[in-house]
Protein backbone atom coordinates (compact mmCIF):
# COMPACT_ATOMS: atom_id res chain seq x y z
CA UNK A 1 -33.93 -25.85 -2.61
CA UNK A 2 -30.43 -25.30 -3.30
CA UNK A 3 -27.86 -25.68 -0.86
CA UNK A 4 -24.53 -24.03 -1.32
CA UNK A 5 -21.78 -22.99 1.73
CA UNK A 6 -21.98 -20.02 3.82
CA UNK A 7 -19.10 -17.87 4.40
CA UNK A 8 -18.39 -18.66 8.04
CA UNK A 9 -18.60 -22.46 7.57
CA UNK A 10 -15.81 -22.23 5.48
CA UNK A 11 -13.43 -20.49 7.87
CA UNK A 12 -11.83 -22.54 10.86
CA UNK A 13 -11.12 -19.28 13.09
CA UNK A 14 -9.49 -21.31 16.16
CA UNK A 15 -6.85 -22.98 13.25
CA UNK A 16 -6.35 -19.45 11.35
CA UNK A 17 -5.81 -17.97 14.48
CA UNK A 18 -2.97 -21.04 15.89
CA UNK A 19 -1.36 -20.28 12.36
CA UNK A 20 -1.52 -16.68 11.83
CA UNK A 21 -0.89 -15.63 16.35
CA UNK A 22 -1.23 -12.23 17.34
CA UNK A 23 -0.20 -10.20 20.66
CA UNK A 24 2.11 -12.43 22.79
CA UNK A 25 0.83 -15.38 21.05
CA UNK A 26 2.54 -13.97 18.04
CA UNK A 27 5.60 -12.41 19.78
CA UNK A 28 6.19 -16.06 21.47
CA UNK A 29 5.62 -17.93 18.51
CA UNK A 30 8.42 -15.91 16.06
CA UNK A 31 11.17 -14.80 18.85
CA UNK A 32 11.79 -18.25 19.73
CA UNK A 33 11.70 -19.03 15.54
CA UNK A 34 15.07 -19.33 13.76
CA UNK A 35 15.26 -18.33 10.66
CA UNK A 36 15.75 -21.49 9.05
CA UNK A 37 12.61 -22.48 11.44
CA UNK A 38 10.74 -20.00 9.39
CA UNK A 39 12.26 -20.64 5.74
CA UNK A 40 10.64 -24.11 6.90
CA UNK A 41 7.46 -22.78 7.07
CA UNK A 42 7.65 -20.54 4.27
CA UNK A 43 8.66 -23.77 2.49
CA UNK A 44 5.80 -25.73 3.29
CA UNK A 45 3.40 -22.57 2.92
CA UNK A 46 4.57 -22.39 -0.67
CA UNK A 47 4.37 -25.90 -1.67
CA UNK A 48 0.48 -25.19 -0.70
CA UNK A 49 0.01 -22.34 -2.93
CA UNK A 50 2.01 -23.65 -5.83
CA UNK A 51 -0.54 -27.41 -5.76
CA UNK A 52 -3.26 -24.79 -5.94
CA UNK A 53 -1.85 -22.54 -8.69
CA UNK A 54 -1.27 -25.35 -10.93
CA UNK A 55 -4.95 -26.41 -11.19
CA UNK A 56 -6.09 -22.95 -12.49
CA UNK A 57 -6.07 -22.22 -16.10
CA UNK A 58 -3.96 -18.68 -15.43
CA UNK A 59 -1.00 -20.69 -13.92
CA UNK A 60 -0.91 -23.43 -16.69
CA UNK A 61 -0.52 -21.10 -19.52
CA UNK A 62 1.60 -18.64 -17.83
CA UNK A 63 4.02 -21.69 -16.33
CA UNK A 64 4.10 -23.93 -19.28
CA UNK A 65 4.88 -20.82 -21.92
CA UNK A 66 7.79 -20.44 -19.69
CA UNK A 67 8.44 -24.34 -20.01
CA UNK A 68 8.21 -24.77 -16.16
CA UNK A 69 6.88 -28.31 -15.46
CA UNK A 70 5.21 -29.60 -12.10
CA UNK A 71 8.14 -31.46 -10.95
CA UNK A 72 10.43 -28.08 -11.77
CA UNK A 73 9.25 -26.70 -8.45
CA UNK A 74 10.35 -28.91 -5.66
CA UNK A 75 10.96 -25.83 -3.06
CA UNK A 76 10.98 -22.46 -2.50
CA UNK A 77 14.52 -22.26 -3.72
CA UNK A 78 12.85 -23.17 -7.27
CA UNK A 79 10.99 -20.02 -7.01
CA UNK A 80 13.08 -18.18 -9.43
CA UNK A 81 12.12 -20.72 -12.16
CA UNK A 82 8.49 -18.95 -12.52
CA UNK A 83 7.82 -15.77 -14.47
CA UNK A 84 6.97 -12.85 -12.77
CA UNK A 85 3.26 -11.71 -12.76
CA UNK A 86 1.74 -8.26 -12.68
CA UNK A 87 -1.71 -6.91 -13.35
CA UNK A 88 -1.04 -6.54 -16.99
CA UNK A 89 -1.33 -10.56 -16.65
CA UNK A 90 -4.57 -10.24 -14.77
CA UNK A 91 -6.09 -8.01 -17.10
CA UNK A 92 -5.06 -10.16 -20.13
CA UNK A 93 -6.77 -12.97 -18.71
CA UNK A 94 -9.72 -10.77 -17.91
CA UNK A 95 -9.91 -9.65 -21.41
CA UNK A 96 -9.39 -13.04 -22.91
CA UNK A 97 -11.82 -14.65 -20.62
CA UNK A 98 -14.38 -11.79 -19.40
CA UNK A 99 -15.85 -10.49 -16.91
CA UNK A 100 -13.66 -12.34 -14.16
CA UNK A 101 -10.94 -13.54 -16.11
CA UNK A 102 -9.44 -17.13 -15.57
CA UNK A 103 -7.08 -16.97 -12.85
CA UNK A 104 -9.29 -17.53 -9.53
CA UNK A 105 -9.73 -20.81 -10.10
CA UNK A 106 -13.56 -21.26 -9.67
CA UNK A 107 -14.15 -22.06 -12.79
CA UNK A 108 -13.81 -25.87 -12.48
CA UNK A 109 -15.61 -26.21 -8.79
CA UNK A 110 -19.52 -26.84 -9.34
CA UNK A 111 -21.79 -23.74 -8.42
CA UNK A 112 -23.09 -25.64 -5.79
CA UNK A 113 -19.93 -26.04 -3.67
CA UNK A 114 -18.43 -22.86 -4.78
CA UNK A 115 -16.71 -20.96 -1.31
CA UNK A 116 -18.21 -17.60 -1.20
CA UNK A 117 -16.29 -14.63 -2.56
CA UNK A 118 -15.47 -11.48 -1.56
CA UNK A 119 -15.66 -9.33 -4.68
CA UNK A 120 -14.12 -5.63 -5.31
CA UNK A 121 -11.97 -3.87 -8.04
CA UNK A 122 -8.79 -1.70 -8.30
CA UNK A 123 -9.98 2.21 -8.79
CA UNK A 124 -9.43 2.06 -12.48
CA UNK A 125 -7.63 5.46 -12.65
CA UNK A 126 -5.87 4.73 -15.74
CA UNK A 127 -7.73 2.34 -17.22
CA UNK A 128 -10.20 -0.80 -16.69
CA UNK A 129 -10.40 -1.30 -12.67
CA UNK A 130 -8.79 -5.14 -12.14
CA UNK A 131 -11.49 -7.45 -10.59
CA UNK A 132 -9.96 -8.63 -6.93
CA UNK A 133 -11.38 -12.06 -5.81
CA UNK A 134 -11.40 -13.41 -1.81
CA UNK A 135 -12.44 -16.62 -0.58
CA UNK A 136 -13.20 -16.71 3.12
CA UNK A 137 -9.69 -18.32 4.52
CA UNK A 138 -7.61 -15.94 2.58
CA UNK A 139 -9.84 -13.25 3.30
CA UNK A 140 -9.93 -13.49 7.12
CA UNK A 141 -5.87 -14.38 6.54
CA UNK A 142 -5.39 -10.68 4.68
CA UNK A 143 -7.67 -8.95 7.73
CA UNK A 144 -5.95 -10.55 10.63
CA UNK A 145 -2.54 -9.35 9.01
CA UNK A 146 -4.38 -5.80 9.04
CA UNK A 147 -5.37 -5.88 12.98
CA UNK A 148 -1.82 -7.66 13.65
CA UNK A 149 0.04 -4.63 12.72
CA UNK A 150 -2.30 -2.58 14.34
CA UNK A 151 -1.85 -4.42 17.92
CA UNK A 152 1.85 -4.93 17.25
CA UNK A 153 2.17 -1.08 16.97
CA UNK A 154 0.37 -0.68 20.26
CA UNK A 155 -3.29 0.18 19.58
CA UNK A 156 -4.83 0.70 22.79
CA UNK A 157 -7.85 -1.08 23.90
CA UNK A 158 -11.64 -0.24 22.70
CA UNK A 159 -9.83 2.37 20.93
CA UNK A 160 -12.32 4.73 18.66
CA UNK A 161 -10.86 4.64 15.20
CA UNK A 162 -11.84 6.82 12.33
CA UNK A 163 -10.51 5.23 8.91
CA UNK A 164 -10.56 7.67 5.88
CA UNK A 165 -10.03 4.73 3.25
CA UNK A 166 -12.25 4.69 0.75
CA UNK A 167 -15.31 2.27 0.21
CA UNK A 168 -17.31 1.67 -2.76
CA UNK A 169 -15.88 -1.19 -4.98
CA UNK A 170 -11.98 -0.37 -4.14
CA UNK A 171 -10.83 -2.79 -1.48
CA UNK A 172 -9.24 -0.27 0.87
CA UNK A 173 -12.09 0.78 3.00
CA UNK A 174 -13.69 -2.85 3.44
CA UNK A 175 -11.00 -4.97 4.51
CA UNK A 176 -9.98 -2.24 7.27
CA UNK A 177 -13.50 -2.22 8.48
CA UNK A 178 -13.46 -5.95 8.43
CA UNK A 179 -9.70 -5.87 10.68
CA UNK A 180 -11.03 -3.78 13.24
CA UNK A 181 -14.14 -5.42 13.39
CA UNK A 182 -12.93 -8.90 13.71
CA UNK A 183 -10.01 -8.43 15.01
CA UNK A 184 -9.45 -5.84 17.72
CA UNK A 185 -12.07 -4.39 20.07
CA UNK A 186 -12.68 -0.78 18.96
CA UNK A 187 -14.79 1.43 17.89
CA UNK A 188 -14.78 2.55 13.82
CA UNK A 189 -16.14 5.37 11.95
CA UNK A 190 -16.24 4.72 8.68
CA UNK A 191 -15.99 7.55 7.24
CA UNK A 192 -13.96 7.06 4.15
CA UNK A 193 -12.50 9.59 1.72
CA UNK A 194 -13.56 13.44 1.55
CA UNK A 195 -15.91 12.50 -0.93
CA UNK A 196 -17.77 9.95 0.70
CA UNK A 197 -17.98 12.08 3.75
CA UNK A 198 -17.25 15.89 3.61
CA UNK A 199 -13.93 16.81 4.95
CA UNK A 200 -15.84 19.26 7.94
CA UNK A 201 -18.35 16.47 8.80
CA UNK A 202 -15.22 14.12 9.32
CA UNK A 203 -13.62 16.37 11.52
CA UNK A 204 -17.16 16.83 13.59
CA UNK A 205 -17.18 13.30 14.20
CA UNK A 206 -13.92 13.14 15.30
CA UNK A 207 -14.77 15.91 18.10
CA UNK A 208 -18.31 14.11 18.59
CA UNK A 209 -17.23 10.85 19.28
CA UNK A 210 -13.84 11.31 20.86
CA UNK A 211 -11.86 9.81 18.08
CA UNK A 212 -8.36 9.09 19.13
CA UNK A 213 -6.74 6.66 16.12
CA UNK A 214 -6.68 7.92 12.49
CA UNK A 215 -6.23 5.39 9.64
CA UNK A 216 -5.95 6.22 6.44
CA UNK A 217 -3.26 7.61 3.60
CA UNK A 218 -1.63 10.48 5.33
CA UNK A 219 -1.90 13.42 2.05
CA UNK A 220 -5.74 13.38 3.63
CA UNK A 221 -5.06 12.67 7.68
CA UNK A 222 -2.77 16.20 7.07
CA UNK A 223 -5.81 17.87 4.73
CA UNK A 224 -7.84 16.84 7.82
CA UNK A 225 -5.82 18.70 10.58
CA UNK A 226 -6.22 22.37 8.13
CA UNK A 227 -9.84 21.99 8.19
CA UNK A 228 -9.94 21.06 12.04
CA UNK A 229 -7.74 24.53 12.59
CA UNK A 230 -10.62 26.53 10.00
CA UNK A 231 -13.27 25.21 12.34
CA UNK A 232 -11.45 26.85 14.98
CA UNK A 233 -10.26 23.26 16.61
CA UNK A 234 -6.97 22.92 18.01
CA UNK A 235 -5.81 19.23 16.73
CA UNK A 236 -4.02 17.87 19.89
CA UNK A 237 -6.25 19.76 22.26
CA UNK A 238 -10.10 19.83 21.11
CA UNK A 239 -9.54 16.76 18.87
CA UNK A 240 -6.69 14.55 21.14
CA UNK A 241 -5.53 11.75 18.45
CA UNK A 242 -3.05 9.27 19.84
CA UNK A 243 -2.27 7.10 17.02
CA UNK A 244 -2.10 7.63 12.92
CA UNK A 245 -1.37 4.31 11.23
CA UNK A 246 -1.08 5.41 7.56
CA UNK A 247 1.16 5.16 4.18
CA UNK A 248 3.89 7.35 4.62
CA UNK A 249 5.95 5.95 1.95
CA UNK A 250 9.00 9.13 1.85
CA UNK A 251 6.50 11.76 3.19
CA UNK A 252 7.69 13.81 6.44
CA UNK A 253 6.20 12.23 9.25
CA UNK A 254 7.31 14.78 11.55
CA UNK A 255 4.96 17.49 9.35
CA UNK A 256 1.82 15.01 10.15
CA UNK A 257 2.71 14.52 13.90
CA UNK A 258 3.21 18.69 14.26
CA UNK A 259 -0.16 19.11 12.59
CA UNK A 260 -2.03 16.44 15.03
CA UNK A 261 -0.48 17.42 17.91
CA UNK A 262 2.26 15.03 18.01
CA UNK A 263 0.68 11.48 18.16
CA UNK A 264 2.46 8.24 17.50
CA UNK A 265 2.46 7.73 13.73
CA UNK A 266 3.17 4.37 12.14
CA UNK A 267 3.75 3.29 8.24
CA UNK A 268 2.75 -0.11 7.13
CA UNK A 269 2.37 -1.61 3.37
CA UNK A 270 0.04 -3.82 0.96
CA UNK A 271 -1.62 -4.02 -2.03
CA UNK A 272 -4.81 -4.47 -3.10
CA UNK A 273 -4.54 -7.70 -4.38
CA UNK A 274 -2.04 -9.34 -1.28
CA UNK A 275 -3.30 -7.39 1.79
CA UNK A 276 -0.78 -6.40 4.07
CA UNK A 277 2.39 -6.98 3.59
CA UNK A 278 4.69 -5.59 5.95
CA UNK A 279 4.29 -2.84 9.13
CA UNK A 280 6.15 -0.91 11.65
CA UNK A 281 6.33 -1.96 15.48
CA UNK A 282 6.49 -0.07 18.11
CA UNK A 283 10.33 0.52 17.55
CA UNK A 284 9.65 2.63 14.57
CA UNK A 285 12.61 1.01 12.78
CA UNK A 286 11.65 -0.41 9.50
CA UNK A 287 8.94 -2.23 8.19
CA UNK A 288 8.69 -5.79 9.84
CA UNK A 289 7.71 -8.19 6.57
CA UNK A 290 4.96 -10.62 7.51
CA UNK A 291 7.46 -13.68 6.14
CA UNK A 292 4.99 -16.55 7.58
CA UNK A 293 2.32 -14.93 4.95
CA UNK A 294 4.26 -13.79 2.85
CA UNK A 295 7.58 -14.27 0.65
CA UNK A 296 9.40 -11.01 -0.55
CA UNK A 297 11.49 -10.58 -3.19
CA UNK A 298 13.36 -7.33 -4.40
CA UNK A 299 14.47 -6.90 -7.85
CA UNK A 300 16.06 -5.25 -10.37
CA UNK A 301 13.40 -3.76 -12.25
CA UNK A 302 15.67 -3.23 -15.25
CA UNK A 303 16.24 -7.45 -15.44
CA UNK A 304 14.77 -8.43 -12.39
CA UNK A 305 17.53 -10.22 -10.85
CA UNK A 306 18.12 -10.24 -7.31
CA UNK A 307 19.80 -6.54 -5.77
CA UNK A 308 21.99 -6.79 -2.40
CA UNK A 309 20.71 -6.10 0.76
CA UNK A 310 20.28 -2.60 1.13
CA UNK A 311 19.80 -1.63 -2.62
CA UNK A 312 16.55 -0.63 -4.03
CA UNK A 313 14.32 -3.05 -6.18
CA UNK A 314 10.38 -3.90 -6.89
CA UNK A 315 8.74 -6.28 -3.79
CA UNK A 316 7.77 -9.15 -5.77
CA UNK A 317 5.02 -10.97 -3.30
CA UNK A 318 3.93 -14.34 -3.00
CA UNK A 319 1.00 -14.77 -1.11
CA UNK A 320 1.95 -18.40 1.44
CA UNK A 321 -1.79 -18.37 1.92
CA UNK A 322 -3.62 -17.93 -0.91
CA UNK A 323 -4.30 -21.30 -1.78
CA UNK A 324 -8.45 -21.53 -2.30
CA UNK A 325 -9.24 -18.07 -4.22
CA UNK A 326 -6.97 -16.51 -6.76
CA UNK A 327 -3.15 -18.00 -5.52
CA UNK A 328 -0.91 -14.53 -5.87
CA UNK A 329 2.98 -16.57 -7.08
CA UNK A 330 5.81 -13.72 -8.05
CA UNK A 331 3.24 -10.53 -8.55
CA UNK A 332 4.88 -7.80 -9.45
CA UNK A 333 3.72 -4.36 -7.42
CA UNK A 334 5.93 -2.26 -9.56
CA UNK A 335 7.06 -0.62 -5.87
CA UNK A 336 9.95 0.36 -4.75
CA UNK A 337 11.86 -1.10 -1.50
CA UNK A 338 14.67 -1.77 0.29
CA UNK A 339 15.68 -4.00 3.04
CA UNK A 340 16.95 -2.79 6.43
CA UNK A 341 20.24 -5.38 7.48
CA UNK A 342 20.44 -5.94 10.65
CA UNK A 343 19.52 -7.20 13.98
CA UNK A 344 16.08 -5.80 15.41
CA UNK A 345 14.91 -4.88 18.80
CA UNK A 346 12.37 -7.62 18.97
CA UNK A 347 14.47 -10.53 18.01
CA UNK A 348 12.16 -11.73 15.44
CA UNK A 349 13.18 -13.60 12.77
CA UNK A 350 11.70 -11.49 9.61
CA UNK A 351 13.22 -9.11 7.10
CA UNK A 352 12.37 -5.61 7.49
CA UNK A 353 11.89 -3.16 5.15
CA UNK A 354 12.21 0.63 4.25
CA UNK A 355 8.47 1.07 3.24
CA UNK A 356 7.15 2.09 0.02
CA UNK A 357 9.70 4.30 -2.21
CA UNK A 358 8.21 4.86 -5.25
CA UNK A 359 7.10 3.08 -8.42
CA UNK A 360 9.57 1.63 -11.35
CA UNK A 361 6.93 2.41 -13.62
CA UNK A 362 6.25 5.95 -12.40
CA UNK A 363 10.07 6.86 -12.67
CA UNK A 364 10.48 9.77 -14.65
CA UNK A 365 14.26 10.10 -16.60
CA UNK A 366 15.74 13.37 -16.93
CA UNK A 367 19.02 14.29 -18.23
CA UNK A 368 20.01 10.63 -17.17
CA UNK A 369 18.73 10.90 -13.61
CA UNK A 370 15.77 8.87 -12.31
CA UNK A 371 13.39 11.02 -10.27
CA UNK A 372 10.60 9.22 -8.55
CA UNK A 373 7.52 11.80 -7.86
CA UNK A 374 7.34 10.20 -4.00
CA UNK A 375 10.44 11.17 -3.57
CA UNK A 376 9.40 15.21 -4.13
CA UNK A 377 7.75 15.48 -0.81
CA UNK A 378 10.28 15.02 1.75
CA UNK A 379 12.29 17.35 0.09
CA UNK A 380 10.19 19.72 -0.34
CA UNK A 381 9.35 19.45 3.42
CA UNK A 382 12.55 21.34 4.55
CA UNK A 383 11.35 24.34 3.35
CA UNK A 384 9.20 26.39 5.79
CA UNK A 385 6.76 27.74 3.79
CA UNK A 386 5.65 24.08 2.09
CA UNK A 387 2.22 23.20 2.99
CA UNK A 388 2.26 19.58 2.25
CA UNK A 389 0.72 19.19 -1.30
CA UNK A 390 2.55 18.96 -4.62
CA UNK A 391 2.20 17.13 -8.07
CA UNK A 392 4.63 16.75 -11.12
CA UNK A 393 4.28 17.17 -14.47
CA UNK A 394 6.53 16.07 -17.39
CA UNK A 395 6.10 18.17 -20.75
CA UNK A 396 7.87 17.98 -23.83
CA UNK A 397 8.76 20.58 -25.94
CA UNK A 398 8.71 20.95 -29.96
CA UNK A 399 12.28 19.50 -30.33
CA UNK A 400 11.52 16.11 -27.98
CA UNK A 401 13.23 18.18 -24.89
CA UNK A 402 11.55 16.60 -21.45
CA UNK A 403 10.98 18.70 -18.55
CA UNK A 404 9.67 18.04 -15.16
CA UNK A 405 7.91 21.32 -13.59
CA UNK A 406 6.93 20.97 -9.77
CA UNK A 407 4.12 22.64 -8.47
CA UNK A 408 4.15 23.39 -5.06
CA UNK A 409 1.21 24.72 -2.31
CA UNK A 410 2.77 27.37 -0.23
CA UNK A 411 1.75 29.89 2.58
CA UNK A 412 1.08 33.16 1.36
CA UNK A 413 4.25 34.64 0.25
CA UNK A 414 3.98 36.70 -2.65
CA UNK A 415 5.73 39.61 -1.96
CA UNK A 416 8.43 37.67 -2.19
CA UNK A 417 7.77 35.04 -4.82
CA UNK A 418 10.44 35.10 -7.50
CA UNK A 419 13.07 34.74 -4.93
CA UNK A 420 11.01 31.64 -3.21
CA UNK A 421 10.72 29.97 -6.20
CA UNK A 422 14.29 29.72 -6.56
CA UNK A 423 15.12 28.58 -3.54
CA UNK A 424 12.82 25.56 -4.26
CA UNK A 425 14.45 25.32 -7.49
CA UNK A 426 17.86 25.17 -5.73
CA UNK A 427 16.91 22.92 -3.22
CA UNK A 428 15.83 20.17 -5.95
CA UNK A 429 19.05 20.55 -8.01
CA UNK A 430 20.73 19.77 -4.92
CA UNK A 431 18.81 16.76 -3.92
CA UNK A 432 17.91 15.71 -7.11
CA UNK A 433 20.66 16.13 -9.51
CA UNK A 434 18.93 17.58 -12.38
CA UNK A 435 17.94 21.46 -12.41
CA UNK A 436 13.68 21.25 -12.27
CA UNK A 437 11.12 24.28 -13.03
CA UNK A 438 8.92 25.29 -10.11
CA UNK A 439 5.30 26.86 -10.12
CA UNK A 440 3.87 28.21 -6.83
CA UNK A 441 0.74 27.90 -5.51
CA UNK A 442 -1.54 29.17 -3.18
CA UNK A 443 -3.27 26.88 -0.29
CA UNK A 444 -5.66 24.19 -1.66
CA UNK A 445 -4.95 25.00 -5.53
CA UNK A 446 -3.75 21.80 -6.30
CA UNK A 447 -6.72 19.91 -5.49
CA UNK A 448 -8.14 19.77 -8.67
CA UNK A 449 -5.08 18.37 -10.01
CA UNK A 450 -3.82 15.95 -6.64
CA UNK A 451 -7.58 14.95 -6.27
CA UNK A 452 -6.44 14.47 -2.38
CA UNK A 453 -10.15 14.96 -1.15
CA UNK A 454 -11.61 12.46 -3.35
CA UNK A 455 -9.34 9.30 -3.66
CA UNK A 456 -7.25 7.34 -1.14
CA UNK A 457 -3.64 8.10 -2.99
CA UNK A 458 -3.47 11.75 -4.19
CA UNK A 459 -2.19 11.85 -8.21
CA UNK A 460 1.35 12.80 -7.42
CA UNK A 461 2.77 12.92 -11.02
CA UNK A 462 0.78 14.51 -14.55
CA UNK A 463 2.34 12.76 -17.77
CA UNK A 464 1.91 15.24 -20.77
CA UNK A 465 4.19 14.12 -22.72
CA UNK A 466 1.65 12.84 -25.43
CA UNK A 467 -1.51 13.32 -26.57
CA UNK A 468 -3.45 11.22 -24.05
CA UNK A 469 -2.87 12.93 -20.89
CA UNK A 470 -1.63 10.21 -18.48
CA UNK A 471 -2.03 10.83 -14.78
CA UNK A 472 -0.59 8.48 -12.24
CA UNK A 473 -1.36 7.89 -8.58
């Protein structure tokens, strides 16, 4: 017979809960925490992950083509001497060295003592999905960080939470099941994205089982609250939701609460190869970074130097504990940030954060002004007749001339059309800077094009600029 560990053995949940605290345990531990106290731990986090890195194939090649040595990195101060990583990396390892690629570091540890893994992809959308890797620490780690921004924020006790994140092989759906699960008391419904679980049976269960917490990414949550109203439901009356904890990114979250009856509605951020990252409290002011997991940097994405506080840049994560399965040192999320200065209510000693702003590689340049497709939907929310969904497309015409047309779901308005369309198309010159066409469209038009009742992130922006049509969550 052969004998190999079990998941559980290889998690010490007393120790992973005295490092990572939550509830007063966690409020006790950080507002008494300096924040040299915590650069301290961050410090001796990172020395952790960076012993680990260096015995996996990925981190050898990628460090010594930069010329970085072992005894380069003495601190975190030495950080900027690595290269940045992104998942172009990844999947050049996975291509050079398939199926997994090389940088999870199992490679050299016998079968036989191999930690499980937790196993699940990226969606693929424009291209090969990335193989994710877990081991049990830093998978328990990523989940705890999940249900500590949850409790933080003030989910109630034995809540009943429905999550509409989506399950399969993407890592959304499963790691949220596993926070809740582990990690807080309540009640989930799994009922995942609008194709996993028609958008009318979602809202049934939500009325059957007196569902008062929606997770999820907020383009559905609001697609959820116009089918509870064509079922004849009254969202904040027949269906009495208290909390949604979702992605707001630039989106109106005043248009979400009106539509659910005006719940508490919190933003938080992560990717799916770090976890969570950062998340609101209950002060609604920023995005508290989780800087004894994690350490944040925002750059320049033009040359990836440092910006000020305040100015926009990509978040740059290190994982501080990811050091068994695939270390995460300078990854490059391609989203943009900013940091909040200044004091908080809570007297904690982390950063905080704007939330997610858009990507640097979804940035579309016209005329010499960058226009990031996230940022389309809060403007477009000042208009009355908006309806919440939109997408982007760039086209080129014969003589290389870009333009961006914006089309837009409205309420029925066509007597008076031509005149609404240029009020949209006045309202983005003014915000935007550049003049922009608009095309209207009726309720649920788009959906074809957004996908919002089939994937967790609605396509916000169409690139056909070229031949291969590119489309871009």
């Amino acid at each position: 017979m052969t004998c190999y560990p079990t998941y559980l053995e290889c998690i010490d949940i007393e120790q992973l809960l005295e490092d990572y605290p939550l509830d007063d345990t966690f409020l006790q531990r950080f507002q008494q925490m300096s924040r040299a106290q915590l650069v301290e731990l961050q410090n001796q986090r990172f020395m952790q992950v960076v012993e680990r890195a260096w015995q996996i194939p990925f981190y050898q090649r990628i460090w010594g083509e930069a010329g970085v040595t072992p005894h380069d990195i003495q601190s975190l101060q030495d950080i900027e001497k690595l290269p940045l990583i992104s998942k172009s990396d990844i999947m050049a390892s996975v291509e050079q060295f398939p199926p997994f690629g090389d940088f999870h570091g199992l490679d050299d540890i016998p079968r036989s003592q191999r930690p499980p893994v937790v196993f699940h992809t990226t969606s693929g959308t424009t291209g090969t999905p990335q193989p994710l890797l877990f081991g049990p620490k830093s998978r328990e780690i990523q989940s705890l960080l999940v249900a500590r921004s949850y409790r933080f924020m003030g989910l109630p006790a034995a809540a009943t939470i429905q999550s509409c994140y989506g399950h399969g092989m993407v890592n959304g759906g499963h790691y949220i099941r596993e926070a809740i699960t582990h990690y807080t008391n309540s009640i989930l419904l799994t009922a995942g994205t609008g194709i996993e679980t028609r958008s009318i049976q979602q809202v049934q269960l939500m009325k059957t089982f007196g569902v008062n917490v929606l997770v999820g990414f907020v383009d559905y949550i609001m697609r959820l609250a116009d089918e509870a109203r064509a079922q004849g439901l009254e969202p904040g009356k027949d269906i009495c939701i208290d909390m949604i904890i979702g992605h707001f990114g630039m989106e109106s979250r005043q248009a979400i609460a009106d539509a659910w009856g005006n719940p508490k509605t919190f933003d938080w951020y992560g990717v799916g190869d770090t976890g969570c990252i950062a998340a609101e409290g209950p002060d609604n002011d920023g995005m508290y970074v989780w800087e004894d997991a994690h350490y944040l940097e925002l750059l320049d994405p033009n040359d990836n130097s440092p910006v000020s506080p305040g100015m926009p840049g990509n978040m740059v994560v290190t994982c501080l504990y990811k050091d068994d399965v695939y270390p995460i040192i300078r990854f490059n999320t391609c989203d943009i940030s900013e940091e909040i200065v200044g004091a908080n209510q809570f007297n904690l000693p982390f950063r905080r954060i704007r939330g997610f702003m858009g990507r640097s590689d979804n940035m579309v340049k016209l005329r010499g002004i960058n226009i990031y497709p996230q940022a389309i939907g809060p403007i477009l929310s000042a208009m009355p007749d908006f309806i919440g969904e939109y997408v982007c497309e760039v086209v080129r015409d014969a003589t290389g001339r870009d333009d961006l047309i914006v089309h837009i779901e409205v309420a029925n308005t066509e007597n008076t059309k031509d005149s609404l369309v240029e009020r949209y198309r006045t309202l983005l010159k003014q915000k935007l800077g550049v003049m922009v066409q608009v095309r209207l469209h009726g309720a649920g038009q788009l959906a074809s094009l957004t996908q919002v009742d089939v994937k967790q992130k609605p396509i916000r922006l169409i690139d056909n600029r070229s031949v291969d049509v590119k489309s871009t969550e």
